[in-house]
N, C-alpha and C. Protein backbone atom coordinates (compact mmCIF):
# COMPACT_ATOMS: atom_id res chain seq x y z
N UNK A 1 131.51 166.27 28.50
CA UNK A 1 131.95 166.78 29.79
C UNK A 1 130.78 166.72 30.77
N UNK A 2 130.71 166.56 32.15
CA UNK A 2 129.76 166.44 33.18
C UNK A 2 129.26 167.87 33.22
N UNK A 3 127.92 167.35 33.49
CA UNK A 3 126.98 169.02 33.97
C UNK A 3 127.49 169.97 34.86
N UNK A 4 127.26 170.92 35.13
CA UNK A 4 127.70 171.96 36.13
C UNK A 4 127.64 171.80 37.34
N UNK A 5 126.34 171.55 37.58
CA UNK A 5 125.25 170.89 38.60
C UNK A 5 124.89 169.65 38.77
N UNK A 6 124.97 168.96 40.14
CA UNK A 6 125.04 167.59 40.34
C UNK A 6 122.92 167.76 40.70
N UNK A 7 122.53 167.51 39.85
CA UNK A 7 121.10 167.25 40.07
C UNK A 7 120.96 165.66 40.30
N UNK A 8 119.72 166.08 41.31
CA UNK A 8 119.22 164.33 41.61
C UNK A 8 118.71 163.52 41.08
N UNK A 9 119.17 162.48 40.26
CA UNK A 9 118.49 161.69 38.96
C UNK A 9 118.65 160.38 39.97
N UNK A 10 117.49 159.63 39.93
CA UNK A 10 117.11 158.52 39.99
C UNK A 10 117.14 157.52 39.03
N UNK A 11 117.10 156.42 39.29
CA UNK A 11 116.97 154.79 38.30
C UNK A 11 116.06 153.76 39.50
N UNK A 12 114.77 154.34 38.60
CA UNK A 12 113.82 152.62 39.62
C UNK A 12 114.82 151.65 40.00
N UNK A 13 114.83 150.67 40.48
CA UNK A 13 115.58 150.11 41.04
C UNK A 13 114.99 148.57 41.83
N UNK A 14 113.66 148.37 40.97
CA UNK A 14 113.06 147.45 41.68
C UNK A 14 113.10 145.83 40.68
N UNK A 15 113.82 146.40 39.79
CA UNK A 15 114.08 144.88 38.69
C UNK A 15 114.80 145.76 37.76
N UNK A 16 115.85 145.16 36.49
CA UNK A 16 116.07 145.41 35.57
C UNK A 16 117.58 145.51 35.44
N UNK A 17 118.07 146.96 34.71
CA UNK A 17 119.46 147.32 34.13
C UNK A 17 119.34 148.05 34.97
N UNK A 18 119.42 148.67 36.40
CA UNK A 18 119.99 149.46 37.34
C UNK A 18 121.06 149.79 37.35
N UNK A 19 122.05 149.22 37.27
CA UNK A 19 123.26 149.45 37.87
C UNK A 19 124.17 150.00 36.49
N UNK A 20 123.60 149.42 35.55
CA UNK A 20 124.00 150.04 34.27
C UNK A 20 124.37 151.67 33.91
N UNK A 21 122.54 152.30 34.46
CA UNK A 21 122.32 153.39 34.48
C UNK A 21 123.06 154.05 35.36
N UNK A 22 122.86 153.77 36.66
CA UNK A 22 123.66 154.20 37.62
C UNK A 22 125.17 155.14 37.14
N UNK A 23 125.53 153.90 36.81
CA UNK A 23 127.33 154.10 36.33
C UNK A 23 127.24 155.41 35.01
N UNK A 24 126.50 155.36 33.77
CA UNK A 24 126.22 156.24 32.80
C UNK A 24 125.83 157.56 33.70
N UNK A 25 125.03 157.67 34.52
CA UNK A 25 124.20 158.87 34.74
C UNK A 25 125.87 159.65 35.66
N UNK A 26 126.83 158.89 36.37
CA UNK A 26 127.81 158.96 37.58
C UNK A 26 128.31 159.79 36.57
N UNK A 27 128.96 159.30 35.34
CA UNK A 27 130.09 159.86 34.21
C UNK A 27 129.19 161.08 34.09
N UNK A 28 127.92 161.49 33.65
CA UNK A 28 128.18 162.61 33.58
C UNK A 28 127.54 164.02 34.47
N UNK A 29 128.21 163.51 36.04
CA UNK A 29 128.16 164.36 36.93
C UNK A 29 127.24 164.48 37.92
N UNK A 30 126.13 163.72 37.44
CA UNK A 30 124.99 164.17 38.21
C UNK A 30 125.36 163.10 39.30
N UNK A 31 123.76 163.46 41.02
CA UNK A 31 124.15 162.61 41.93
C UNK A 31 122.98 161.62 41.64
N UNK A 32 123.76 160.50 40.92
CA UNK A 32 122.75 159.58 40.57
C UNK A 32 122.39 158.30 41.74
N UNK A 33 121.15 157.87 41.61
CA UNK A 33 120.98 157.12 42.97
C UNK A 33 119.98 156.04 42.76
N UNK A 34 120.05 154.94 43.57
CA UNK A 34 118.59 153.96 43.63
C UNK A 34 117.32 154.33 44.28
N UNK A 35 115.93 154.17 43.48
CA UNK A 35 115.06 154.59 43.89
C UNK A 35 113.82 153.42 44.34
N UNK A 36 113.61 152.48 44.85
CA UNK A 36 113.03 151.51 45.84
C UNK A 36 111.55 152.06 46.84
N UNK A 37 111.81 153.65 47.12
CA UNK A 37 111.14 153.91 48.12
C UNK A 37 110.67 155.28 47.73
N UNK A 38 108.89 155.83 48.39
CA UNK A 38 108.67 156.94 48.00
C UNK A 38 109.31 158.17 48.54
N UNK A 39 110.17 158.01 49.58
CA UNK A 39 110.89 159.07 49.88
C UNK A 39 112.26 159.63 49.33
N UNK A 40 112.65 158.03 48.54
CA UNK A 40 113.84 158.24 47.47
C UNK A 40 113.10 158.92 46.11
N UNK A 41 111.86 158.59 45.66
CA UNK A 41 111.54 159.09 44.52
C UNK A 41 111.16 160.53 44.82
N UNK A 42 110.88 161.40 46.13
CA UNK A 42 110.23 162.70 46.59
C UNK A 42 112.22 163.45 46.09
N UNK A 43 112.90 162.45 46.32
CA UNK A 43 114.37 163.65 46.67
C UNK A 43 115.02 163.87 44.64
N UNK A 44 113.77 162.87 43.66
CA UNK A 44 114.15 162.77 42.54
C UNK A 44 113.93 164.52 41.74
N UNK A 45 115.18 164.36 41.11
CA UNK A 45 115.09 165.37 40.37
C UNK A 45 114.29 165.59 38.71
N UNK A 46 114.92 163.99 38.49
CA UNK A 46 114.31 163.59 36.78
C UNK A 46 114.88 161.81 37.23
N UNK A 47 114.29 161.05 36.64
CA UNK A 47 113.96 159.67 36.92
C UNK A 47 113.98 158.70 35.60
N UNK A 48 115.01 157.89 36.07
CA UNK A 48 115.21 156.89 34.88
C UNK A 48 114.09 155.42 34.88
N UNK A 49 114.09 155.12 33.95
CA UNK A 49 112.80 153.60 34.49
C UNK A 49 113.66 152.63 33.52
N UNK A 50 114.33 151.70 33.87
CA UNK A 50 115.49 150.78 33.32
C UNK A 50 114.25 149.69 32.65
N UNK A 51 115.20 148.95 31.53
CA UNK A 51 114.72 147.78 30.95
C UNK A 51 114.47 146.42 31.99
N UNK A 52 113.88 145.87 31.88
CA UNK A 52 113.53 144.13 32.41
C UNK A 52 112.23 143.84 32.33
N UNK A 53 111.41 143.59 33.35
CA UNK A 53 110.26 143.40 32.78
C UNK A 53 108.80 143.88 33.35
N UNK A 54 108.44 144.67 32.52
CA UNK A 54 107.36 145.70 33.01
C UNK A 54 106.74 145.12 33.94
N UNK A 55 105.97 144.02 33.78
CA UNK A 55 104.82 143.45 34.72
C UNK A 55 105.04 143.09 36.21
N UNK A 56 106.76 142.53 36.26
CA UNK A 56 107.08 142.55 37.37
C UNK A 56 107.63 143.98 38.32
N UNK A 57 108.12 144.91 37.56
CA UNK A 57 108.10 146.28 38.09
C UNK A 57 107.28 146.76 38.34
N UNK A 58 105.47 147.22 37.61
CA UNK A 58 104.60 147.49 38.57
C UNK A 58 103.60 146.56 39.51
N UNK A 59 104.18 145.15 39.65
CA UNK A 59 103.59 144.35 40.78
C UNK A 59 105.17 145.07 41.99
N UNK A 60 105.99 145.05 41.93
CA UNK A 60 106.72 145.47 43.24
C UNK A 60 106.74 146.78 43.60
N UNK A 61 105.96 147.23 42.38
CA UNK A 61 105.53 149.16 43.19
C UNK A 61 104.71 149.27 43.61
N UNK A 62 103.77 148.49 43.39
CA UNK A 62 102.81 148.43 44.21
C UNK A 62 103.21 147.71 45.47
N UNK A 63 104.11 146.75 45.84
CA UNK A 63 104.16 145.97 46.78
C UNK A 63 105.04 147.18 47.85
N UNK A 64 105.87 147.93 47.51
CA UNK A 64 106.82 148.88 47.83
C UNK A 64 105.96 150.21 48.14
N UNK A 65 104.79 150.47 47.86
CA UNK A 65 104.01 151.45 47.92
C UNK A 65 104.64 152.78 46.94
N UNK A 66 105.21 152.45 46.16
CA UNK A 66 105.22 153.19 44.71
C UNK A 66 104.99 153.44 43.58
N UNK A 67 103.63 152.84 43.62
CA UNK A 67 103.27 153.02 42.31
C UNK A 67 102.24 154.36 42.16
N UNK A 68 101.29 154.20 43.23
CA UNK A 68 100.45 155.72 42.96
C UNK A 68 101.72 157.03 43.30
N UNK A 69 102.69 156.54 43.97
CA UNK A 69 103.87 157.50 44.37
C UNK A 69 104.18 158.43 42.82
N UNK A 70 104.42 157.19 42.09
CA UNK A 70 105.05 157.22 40.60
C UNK A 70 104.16 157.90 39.73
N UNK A 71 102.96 157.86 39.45
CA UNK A 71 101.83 158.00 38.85
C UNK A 71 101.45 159.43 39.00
N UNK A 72 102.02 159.71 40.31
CA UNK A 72 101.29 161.19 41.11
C UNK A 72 102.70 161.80 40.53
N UNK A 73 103.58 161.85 40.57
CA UNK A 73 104.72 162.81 40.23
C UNK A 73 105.24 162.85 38.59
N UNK A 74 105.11 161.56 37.96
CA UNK A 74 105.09 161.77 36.60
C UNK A 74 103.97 162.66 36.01
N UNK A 75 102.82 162.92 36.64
CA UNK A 75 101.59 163.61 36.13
C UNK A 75 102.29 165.04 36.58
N UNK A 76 102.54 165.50 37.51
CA UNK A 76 103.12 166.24 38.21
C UNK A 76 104.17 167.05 37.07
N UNK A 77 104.51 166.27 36.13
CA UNK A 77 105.63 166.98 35.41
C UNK A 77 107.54 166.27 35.88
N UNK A 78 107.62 165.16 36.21
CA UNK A 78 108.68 164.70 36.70
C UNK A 78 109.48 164.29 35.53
N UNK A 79 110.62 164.95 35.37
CA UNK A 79 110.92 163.96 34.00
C UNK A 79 111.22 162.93 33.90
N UNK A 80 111.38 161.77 32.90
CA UNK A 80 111.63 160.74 33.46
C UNK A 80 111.64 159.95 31.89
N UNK A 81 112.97 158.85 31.74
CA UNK A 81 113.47 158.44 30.90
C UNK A 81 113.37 157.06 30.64
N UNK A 82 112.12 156.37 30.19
CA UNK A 82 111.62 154.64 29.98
C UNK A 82 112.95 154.31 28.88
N UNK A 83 113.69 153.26 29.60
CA UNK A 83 114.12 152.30 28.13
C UNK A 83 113.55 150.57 28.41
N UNK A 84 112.96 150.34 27.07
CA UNK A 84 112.71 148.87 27.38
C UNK A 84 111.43 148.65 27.97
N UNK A 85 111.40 148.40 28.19
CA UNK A 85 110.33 148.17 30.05
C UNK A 85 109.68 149.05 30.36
N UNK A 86 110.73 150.00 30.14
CA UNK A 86 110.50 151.84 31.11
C UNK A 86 109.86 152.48 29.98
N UNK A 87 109.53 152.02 28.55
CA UNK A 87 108.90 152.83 27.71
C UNK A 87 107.26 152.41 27.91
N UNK A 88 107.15 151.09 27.98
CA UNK A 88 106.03 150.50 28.02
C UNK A 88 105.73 150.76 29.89
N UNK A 89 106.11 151.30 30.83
CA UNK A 89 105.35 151.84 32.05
C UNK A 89 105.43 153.46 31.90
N UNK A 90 106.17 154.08 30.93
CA UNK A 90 105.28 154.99 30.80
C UNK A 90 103.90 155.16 29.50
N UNK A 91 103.62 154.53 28.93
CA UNK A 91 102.91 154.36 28.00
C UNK A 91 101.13 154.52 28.63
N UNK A 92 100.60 155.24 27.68
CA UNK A 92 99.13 155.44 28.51
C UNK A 92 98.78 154.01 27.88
N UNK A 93 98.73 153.53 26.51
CA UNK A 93 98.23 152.55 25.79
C UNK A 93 99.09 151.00 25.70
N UNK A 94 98.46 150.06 25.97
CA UNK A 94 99.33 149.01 25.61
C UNK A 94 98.48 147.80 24.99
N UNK A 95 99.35 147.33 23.85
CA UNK A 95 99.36 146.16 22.73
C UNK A 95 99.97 145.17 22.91
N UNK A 96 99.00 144.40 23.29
CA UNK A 96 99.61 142.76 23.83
C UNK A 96 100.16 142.33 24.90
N UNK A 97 99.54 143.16 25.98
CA UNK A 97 100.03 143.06 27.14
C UNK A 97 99.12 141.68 28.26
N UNK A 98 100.21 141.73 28.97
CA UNK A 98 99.24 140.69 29.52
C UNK A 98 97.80 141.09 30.39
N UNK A 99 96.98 139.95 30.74
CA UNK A 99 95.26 140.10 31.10
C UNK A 99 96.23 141.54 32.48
N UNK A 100 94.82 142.11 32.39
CA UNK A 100 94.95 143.50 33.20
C UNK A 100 95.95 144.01 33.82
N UNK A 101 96.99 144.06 32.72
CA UNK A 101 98.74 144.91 33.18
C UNK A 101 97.81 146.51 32.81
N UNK A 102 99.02 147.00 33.69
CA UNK A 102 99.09 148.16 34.33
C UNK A 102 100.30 148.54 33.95
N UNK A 103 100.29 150.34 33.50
CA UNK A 103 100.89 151.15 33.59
C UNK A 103 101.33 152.47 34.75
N UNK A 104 102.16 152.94 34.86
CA UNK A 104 102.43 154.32 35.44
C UNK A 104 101.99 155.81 34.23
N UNK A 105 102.03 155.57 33.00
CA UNK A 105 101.18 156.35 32.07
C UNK A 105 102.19 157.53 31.87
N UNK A 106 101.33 158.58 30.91
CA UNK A 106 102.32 159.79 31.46
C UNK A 106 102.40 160.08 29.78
N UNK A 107 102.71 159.03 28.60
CA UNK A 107 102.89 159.63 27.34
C UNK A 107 101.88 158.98 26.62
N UNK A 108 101.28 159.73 25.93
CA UNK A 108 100.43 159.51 25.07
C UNK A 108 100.83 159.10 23.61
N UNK A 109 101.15 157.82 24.17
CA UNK A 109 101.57 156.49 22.95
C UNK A 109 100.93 155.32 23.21
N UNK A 110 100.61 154.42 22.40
CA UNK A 110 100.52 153.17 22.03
C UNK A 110 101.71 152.00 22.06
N UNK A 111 101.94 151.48 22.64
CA UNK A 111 103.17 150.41 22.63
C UNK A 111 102.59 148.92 22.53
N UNK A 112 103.57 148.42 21.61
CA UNK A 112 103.01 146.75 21.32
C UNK A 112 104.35 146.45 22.10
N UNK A 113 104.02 145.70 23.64
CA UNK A 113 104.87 144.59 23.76
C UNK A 113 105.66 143.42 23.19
N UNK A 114 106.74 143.47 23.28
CA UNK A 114 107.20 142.08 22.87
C UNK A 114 107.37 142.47 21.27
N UNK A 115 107.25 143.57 20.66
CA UNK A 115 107.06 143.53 19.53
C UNK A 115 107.79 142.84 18.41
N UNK A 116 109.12 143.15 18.72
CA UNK A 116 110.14 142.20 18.22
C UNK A 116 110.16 140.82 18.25
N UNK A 117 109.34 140.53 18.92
CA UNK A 117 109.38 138.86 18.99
C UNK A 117 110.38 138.54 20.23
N UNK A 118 110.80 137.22 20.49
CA UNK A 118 111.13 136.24 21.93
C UNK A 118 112.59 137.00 22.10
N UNK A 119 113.41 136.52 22.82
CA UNK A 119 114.76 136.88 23.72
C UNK A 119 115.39 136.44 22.10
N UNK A 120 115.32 135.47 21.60
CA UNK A 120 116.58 135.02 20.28
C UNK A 120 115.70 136.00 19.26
N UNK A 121 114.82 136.69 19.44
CA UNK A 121 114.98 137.22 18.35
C UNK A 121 115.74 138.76 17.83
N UNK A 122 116.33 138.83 19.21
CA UNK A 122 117.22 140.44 19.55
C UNK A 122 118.16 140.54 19.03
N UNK A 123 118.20 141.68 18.73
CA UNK A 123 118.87 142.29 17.52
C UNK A 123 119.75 143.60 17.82
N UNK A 124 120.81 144.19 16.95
CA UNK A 124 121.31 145.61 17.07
C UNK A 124 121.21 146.15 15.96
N UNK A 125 121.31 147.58 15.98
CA UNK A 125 121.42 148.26 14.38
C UNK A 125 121.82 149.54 15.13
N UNK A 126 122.34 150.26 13.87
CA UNK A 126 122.92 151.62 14.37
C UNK A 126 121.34 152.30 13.35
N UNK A 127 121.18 153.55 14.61
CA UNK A 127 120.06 154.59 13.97
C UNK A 127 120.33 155.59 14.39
N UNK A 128 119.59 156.46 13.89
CA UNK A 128 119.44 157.90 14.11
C UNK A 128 118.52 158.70 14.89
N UNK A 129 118.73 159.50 15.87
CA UNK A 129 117.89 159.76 16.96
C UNK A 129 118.42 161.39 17.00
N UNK A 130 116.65 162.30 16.66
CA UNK A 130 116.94 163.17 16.72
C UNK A 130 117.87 163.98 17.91
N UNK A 131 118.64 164.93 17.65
CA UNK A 131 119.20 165.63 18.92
C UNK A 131 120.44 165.17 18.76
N UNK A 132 121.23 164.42 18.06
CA UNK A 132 122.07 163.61 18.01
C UNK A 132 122.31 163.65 16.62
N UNK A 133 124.18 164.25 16.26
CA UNK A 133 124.83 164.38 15.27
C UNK A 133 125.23 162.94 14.10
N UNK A 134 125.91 162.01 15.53
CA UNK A 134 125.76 160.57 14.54
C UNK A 134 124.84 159.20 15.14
N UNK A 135 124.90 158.86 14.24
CA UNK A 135 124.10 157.47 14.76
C UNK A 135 124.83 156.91 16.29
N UNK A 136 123.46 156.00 16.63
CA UNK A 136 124.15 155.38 18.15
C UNK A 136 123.39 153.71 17.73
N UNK A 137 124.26 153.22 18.55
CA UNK A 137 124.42 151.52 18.33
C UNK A 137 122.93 151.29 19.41
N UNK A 138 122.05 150.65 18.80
CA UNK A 138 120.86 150.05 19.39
C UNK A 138 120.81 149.08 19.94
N UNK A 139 120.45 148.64 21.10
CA UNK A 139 120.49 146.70 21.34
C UNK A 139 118.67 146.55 22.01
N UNK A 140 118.21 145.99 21.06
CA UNK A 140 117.05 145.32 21.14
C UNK A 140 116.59 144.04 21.69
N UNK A 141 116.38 144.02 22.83
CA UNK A 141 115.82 142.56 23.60
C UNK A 141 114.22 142.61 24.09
N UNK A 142 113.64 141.68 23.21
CA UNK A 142 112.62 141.71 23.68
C UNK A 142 111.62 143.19 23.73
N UNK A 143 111.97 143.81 22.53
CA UNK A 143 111.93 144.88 22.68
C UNK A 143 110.48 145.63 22.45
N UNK A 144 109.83 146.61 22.41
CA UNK A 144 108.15 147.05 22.03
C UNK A 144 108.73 148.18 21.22
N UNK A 145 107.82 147.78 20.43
CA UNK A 145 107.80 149.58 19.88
C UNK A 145 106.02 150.30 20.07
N UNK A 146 106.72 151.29 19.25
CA UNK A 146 105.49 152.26 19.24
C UNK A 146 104.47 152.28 18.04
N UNK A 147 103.17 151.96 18.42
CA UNK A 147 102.04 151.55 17.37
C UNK A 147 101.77 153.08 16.69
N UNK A 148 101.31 153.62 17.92
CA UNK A 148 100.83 155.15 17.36
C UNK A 148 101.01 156.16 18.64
N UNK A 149 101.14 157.56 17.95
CA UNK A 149 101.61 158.68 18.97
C UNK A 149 100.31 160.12 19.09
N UNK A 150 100.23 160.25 20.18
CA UNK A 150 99.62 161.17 20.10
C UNK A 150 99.83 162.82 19.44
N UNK A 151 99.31 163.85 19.39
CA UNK A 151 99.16 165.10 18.60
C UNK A 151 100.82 165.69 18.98
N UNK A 152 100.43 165.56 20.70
CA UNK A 152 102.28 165.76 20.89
C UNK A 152 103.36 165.58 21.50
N UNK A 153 103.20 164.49 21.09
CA UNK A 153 104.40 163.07 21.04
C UNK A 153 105.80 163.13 19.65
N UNK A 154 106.57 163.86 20.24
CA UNK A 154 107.77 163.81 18.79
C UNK A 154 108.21 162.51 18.78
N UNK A 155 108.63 162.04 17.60
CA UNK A 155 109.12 160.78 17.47
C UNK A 155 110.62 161.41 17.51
N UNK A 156 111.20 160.39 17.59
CA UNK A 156 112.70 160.59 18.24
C UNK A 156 113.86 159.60 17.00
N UNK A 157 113.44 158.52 16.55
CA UNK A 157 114.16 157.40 16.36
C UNK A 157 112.92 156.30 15.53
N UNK A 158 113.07 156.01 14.83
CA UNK A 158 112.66 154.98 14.07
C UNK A 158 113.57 153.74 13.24
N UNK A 159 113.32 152.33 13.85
CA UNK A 159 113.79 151.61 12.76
C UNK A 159 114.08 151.66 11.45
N UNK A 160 115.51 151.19 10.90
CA UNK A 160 115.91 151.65 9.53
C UNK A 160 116.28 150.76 8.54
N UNK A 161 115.81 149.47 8.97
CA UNK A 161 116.37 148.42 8.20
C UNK A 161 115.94 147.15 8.30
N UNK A 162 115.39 146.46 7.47
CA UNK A 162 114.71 145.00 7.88
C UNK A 162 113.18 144.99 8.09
N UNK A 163 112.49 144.17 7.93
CA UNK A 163 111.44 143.96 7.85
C UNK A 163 110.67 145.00 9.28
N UNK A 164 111.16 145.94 10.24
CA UNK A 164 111.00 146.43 11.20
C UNK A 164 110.68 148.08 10.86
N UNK A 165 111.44 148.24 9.84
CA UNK A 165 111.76 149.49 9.03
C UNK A 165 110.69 150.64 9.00
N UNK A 166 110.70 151.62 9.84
CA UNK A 166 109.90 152.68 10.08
C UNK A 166 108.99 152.59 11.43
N UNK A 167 109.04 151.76 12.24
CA UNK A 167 108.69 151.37 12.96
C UNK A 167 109.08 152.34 14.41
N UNK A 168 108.47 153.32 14.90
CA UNK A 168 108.46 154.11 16.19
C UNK A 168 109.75 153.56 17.43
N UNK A 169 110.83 153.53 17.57
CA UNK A 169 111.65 153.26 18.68
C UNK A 169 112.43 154.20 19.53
N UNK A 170 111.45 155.52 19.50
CA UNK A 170 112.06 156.62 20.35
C UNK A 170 111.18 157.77 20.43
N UNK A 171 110.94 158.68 21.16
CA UNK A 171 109.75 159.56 21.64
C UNK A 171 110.22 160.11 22.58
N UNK A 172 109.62 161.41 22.53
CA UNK A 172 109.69 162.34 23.54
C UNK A 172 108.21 163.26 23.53
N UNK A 173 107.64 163.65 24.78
CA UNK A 173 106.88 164.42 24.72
C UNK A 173 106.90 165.50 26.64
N UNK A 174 107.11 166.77 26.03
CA UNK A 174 107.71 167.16 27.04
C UNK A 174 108.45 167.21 28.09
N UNK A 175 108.48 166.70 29.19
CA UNK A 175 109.39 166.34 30.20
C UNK A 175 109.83 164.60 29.96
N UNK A 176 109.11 163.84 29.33
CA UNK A 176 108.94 162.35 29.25
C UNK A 176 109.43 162.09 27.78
N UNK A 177 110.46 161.11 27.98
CA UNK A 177 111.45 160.38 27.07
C UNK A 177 111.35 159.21 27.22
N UNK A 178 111.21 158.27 25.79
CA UNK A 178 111.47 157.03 26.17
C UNK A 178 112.11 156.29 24.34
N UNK A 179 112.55 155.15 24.86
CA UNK A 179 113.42 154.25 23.75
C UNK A 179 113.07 153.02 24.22
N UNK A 180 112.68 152.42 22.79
CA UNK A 180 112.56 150.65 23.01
C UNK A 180 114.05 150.22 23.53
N UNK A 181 115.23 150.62 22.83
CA UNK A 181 116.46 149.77 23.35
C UNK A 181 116.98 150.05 24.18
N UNK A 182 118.51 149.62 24.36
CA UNK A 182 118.73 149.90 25.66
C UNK A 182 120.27 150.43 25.64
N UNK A 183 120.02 151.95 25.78
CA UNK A 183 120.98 153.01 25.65
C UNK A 183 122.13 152.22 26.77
N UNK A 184 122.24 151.64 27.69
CA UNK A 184 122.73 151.39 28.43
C UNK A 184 123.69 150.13 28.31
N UNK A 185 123.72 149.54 27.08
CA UNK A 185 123.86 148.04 26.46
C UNK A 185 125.11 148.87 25.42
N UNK A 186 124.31 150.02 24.41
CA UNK A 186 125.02 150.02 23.29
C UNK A 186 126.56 151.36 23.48
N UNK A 187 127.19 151.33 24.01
CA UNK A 187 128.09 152.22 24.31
C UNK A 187 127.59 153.34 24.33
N UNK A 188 128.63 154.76 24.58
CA UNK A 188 128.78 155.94 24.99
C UNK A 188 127.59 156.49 25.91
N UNK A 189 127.44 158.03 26.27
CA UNK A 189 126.32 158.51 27.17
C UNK A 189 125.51 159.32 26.47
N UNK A 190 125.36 159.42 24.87
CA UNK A 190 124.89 160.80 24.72
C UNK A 190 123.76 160.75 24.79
N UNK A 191 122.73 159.66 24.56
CA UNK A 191 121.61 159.33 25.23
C UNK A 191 120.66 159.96 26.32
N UNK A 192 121.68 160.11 27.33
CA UNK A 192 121.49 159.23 28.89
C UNK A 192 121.92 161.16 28.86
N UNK A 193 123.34 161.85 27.77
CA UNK A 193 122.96 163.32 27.99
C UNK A 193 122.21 164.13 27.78
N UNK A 194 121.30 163.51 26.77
CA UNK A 194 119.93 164.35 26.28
C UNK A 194 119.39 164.40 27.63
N UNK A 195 118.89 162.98 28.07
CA UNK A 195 118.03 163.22 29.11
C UNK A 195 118.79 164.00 30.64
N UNK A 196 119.59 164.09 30.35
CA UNK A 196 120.32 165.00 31.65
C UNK A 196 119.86 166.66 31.44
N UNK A 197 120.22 166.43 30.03
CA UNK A 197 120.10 167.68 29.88
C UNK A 197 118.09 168.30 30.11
N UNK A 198 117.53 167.09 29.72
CA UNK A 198 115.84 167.45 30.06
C UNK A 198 115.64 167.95 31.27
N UNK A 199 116.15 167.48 32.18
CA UNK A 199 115.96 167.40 33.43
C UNK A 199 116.74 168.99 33.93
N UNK A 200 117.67 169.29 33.64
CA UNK A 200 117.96 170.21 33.74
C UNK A 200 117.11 171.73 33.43
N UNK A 201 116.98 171.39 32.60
CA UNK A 201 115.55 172.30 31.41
C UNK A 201 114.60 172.35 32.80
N UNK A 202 114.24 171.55 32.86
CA UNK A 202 112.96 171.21 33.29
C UNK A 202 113.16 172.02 34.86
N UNK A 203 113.92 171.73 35.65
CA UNK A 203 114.39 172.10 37.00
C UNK A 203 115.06 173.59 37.10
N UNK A 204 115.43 174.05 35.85
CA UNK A 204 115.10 175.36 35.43
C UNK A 204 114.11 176.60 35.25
N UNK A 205 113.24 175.71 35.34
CA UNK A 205 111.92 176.45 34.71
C UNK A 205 111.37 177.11 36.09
């Protein structure tokens, strides 16, 4: 069922699965919106960062004048939900990234880009993600996982099958959530309700 309260959740909006999110965050209630500009990210309540491709998302935040925007309010305590892409720009650490990529930061993890290997090597599996009664359908493109987590960094979700098996693909550490796949690909919202519900928490406090 939709939240009580239509809180202001954002979805970057400068490359990626936008419109995906959009539609998920609409179903359950909140006033979900595109965020392009620092005066759209000032009206954010809790903030989604969609899958595509990191390097080109923080070259157009910077070009957009949002990236120290981004940097300053995720430190700030903003919550905010990486899938894909969006795990590896919030990531303080990165593995195999290209010559001097840049992050927005914020969780104290390690992420290997690309980890999965090329576009054909994407994959689905159903896993288990704490907070969550049954498994949810995964879709992996191009996907990173997580090398190593800091003291307090909960892991959320780990690979369960295949040579990938135990492998970090979900995290949370306080206000900041993130998933290698892409909640937005594999049906239903309950995902996309955890993090509603963070944000809520959080805008509570």
């Amino acid at each position: 069922m939709p939240v009580t309260t239509r809180l202001p959740i954002g979805v970057l909006a400068l490359q990626g699965d936008v419109r995906e999110h959009l539609v998920m965050l609409s179903e359950l209630g909140v006033d979900a919106f595109a965020v392009r500009r620092p005066e759209e990210l000032a009206a954010c309540a809790g903030l989604v960062l969609p899958g595509g491709e990191s390097t080109t998302m923080v070259r157009l935040a910077r070009t957009f004048d949002l990236l120290e925007p981004l940097r300053e309010r995720i430190a700030d305590g903003l919550p905010a939900f990486g899938t894909c892409a969006g795990m590896i720009l919030l990531a303080d650490r990165i593995v195999d990234g290209v010559a001097g990529q840049e992050t927005i930061g914020g969780l104290d993890i390690t992420v290997r880009r690309n980890a999965f290997g090329r576009q054909v090597d994407s994959f689905e599996e159903d896993i288990h993600l704490h907070g969550l009664d049954e498994p949810v359908h995964a879709v992996f493109i191009r996907a990173p996982w997580v090398e190593a987590v800091g003291e307090g960094v909960e892991v959320l979700a780990t690979v369960e099958a295949g040579p990938a098996a135990g492998k970090i693909v979900g995290v949370r550490q306080g206000p900041l959530m993130a998933t290698s796949f892409h909640p937005e690909m594999g049906g239903g919202i309950r995902i996309h309700r955890l993090f509603v519900d963070l944000v809520a928490q959080h805008t509570s406090v």
